[in-house]
N, C-alpha and C. Protein backbone atom coordinates (compact mmCIF):
# COMPACT_ATOMS: atom_id res chain seq x y z
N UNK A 1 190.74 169.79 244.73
CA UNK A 1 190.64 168.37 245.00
C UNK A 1 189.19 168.05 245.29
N UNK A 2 188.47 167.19 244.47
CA UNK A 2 187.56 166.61 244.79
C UNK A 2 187.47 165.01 245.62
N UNK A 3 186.45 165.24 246.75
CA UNK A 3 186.44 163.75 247.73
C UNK A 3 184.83 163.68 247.40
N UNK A 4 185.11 162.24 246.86
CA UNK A 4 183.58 161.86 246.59
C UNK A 4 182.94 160.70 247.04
N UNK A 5 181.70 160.60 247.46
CA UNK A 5 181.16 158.96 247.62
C UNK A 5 180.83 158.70 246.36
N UNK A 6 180.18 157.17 246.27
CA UNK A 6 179.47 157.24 245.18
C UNK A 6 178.19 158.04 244.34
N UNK A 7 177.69 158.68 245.37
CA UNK A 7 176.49 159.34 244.91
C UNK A 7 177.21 160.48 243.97
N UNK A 8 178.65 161.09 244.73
CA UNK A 8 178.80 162.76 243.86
C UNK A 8 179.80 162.16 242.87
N UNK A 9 180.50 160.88 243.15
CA UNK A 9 181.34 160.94 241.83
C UNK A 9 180.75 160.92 240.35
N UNK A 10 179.48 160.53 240.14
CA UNK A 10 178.51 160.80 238.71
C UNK A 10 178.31 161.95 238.33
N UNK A 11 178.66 163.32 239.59
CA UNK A 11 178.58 164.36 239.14
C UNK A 11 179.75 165.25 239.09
N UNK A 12 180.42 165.90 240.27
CA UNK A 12 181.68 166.49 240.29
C UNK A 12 182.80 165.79 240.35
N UNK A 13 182.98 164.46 240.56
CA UNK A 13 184.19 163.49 240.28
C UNK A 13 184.09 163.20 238.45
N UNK A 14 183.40 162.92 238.00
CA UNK A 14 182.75 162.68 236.90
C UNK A 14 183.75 163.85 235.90
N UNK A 15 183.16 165.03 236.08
CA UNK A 15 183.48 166.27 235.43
C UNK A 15 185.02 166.36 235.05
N UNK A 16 185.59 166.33 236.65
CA UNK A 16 186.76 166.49 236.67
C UNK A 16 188.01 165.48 235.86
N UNK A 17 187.26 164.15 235.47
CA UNK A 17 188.15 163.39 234.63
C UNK A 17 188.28 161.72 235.66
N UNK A 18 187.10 162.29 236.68
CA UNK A 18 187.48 160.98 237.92
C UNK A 18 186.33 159.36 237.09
N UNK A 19 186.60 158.58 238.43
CA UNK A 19 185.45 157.34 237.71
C UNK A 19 184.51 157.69 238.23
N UNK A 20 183.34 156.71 237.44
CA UNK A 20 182.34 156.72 238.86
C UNK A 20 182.04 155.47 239.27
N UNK A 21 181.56 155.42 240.63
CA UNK A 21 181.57 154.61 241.64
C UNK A 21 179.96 154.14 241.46
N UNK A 22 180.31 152.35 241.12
CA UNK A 22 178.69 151.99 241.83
C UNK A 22 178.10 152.32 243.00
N UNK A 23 176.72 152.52 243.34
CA UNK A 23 176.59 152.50 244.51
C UNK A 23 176.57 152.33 245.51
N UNK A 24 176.62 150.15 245.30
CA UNK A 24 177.41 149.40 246.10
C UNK A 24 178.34 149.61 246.72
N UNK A 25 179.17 150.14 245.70
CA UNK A 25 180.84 150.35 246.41
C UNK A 25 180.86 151.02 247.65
N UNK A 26 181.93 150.18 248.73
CA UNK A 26 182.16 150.95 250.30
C UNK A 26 183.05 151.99 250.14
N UNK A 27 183.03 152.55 249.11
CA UNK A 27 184.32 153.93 249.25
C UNK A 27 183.77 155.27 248.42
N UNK A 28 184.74 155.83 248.24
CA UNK A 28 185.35 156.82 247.99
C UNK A 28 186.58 157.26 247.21
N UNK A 29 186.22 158.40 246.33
CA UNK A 29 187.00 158.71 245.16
C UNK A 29 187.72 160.21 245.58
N UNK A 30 188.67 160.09 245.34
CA UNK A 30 189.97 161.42 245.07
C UNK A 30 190.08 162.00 243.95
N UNK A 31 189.54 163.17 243.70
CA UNK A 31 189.95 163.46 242.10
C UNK A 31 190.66 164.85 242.27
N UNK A 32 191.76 165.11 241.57
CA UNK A 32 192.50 166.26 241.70
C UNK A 32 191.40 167.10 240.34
N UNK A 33 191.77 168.29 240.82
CA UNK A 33 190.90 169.51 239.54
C UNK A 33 192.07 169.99 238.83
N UNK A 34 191.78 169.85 237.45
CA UNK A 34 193.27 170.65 236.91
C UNK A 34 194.53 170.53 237.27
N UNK A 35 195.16 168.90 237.69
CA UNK A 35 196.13 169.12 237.89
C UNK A 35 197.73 169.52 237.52
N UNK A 36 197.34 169.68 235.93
CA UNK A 36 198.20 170.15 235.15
C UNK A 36 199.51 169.14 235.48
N UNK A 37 199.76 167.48 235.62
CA UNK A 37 201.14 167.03 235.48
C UNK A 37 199.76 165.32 235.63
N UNK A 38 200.58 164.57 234.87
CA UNK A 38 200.65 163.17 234.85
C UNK A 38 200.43 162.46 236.19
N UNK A 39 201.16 163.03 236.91
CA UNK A 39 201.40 162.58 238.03
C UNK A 39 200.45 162.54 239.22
N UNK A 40 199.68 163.18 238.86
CA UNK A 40 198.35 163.42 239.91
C UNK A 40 197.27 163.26 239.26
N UNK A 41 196.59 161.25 239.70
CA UNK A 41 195.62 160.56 239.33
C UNK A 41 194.60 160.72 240.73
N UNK A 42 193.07 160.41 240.06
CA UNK A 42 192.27 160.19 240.67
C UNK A 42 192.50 158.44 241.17
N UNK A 43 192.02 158.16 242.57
CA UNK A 43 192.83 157.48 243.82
C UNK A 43 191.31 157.28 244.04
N UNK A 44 191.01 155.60 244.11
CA UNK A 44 189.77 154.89 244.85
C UNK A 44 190.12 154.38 245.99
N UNK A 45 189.39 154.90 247.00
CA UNK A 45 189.80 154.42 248.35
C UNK A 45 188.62 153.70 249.12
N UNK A 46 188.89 153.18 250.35
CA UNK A 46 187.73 152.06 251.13
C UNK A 46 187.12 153.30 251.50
N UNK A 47 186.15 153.26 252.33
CA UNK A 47 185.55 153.94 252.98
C UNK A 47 185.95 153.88 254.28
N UNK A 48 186.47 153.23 254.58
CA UNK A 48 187.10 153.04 256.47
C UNK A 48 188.49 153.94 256.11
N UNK A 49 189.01 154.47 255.35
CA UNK A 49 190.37 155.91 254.50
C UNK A 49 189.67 156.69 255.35
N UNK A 50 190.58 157.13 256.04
CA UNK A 50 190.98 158.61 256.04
C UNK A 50 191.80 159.37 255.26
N UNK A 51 190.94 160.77 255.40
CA UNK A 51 191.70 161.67 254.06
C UNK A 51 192.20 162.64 254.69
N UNK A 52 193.26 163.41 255.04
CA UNK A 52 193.67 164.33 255.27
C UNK A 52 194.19 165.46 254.44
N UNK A 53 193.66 166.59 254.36
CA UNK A 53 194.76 167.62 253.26
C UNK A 53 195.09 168.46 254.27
N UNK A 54 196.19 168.75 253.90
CA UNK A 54 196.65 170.52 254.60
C UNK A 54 196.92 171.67 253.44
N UNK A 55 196.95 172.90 253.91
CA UNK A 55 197.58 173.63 252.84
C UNK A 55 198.55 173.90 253.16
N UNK A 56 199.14 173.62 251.95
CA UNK A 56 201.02 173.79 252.24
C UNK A 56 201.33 174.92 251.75
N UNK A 57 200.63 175.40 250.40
CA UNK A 57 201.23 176.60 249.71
C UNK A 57 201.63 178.06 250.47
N UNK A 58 201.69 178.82 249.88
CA UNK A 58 201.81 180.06 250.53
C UNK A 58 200.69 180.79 250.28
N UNK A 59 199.79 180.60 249.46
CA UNK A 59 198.30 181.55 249.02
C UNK A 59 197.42 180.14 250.23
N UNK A 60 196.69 181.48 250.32
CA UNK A 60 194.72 180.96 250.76
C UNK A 60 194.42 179.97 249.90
N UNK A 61 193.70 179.20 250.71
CA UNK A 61 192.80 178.36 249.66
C UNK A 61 190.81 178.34 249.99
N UNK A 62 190.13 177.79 249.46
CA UNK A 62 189.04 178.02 250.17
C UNK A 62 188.76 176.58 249.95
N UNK A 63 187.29 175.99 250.48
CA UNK A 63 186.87 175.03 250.54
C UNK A 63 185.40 174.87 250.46
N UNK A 64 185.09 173.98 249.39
CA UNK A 64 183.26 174.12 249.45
C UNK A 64 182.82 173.29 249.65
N UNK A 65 181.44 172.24 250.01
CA UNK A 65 181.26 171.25 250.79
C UNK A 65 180.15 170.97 250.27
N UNK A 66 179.90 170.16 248.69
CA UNK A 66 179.04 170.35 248.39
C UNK A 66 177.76 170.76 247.66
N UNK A 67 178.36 172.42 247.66
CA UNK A 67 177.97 174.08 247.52
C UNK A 67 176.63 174.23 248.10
N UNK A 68 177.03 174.25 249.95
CA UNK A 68 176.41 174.55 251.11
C UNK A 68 177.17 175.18 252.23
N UNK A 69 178.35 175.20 252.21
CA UNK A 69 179.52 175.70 252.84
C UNK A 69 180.52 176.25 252.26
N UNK A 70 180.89 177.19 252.06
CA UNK A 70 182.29 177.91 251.45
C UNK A 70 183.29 178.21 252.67
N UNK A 71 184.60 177.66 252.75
CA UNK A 71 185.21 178.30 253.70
C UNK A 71 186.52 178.40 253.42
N UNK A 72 187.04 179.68 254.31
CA UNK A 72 188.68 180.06 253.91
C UNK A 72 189.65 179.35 254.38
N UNK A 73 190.75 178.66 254.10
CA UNK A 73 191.90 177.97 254.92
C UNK A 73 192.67 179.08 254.22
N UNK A 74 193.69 178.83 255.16
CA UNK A 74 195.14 179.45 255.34
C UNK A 74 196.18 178.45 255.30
N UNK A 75 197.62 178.94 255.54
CA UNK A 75 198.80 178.21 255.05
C UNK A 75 198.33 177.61 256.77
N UNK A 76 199.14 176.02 256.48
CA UNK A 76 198.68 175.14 257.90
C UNK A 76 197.90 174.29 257.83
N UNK A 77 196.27 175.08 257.96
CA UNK A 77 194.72 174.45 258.00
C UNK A 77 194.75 172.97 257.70
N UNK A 78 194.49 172.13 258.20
CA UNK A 78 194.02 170.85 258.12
C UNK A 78 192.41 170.60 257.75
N UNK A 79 191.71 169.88 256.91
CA UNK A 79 190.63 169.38 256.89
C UNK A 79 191.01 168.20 256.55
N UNK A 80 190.36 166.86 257.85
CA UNK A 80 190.04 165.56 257.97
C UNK A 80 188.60 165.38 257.23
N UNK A 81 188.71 164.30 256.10
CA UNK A 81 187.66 163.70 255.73
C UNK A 81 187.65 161.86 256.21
N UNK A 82 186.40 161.68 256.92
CA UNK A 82 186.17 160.55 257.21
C UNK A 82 184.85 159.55 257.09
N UNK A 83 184.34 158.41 257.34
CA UNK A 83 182.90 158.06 257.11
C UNK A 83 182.36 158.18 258.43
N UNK A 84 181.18 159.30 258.52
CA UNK A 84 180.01 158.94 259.45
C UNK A 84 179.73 158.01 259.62
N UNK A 85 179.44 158.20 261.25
CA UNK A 85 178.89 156.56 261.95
C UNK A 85 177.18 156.42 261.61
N UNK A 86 176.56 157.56 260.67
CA UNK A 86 175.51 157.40 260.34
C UNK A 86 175.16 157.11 258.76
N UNK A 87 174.31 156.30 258.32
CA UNK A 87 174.52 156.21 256.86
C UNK A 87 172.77 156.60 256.33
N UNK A 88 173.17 156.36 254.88
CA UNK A 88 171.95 157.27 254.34
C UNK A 88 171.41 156.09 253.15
N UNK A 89 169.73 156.07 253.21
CA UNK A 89 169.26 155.04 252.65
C UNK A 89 168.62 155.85 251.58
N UNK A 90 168.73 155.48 249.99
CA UNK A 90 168.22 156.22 249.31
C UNK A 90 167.09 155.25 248.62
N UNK A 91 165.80 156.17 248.55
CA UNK A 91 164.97 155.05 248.00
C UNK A 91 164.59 154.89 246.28
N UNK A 92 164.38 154.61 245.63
CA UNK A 92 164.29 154.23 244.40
C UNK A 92 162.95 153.68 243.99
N UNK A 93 161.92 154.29 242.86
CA UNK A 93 160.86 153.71 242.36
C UNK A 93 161.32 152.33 241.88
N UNK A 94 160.31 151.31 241.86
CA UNK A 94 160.21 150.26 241.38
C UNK A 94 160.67 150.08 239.99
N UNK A 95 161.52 149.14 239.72
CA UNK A 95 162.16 148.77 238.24
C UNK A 95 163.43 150.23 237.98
N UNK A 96 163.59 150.76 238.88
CA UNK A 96 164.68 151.64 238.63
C UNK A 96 165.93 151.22 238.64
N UNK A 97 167.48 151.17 237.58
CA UNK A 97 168.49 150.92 237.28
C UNK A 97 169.20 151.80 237.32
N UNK A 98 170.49 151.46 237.72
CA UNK A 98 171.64 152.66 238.14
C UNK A 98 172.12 152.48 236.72
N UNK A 99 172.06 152.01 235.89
CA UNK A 99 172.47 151.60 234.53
C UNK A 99 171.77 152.11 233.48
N UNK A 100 170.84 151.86 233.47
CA UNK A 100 169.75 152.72 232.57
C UNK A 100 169.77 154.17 233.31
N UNK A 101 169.84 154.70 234.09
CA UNK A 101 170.18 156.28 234.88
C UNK A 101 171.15 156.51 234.05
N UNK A 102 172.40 156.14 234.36
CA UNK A 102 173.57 156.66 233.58
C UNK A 102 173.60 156.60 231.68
N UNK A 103 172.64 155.66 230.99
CA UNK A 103 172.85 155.69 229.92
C UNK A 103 171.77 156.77 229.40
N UNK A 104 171.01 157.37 230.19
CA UNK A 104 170.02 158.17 229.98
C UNK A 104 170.69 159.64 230.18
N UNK A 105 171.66 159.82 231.32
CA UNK A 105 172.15 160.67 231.61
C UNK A 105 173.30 161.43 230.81
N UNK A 106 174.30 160.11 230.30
CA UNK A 106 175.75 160.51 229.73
C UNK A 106 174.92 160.25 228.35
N UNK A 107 173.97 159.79 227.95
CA UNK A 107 173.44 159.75 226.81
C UNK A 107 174.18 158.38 225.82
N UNK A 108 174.51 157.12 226.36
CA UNK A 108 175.05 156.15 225.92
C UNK A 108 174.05 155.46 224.95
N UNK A 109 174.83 154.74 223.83
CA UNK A 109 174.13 154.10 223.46
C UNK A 109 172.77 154.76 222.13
N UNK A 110 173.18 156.47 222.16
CA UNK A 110 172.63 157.36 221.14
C UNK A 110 173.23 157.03 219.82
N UNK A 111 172.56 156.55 218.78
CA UNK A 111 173.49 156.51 217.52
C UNK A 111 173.20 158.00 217.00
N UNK A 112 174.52 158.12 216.34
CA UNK A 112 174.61 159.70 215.44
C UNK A 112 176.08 159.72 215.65
């Protein structure tokens, strides 16, 4: 399961088959990995969501954060995802577009 803001859904929400999120946007994206059934869609949520998973299965699961943290859960384990009471200002050169980024990036707009 991927939990994304807008910044990571362009990259690992992205991958997985999720949307991506303007920057604007106050939320957050759910994207399941491989979920192998119909039934399990990627889910846009506010940012004031709380996310809760547990593991229910009977195998380990692990958890990465990022890929700065790797950690083991067990059958039980709870991890709460929520929004920090601190936020993050990203700065941008002059005449820079989140639009022209992405058509440069996903390569839009290439004829061939």
């Amino acid at each position: 399961l991927i939990i994304a803001t807008p910044t990571g859904s362009t990259a690992y929400a992205l991958s997985a088959g999720g949307p991506m999120l303007h920057p604007a946007i106050d939320g957050w994206v759910m994207v399941p990995i491989a979920p192998h059934t119909l039934s399990n869609r990627p889910v846009v949520l506010s940012s004031s969501s709380e996310i809760a998973v547990e593991i229910v299965a009977g195998k380990d699961a692990s958890a990465n954060f990022d890929m700065q943290t790797l950690t083991s859960l067990m059958h039980g384990d709870r991890i709460v995802v929520r929004r920090s009471p601190y936020s993050l200002r990203l700065l941008h050169p002059v005449g820079w577009s989140y639009f022209d980024t992405l058509r440069k990036k996903l390569h839009w707009n290439e004829g061939g």
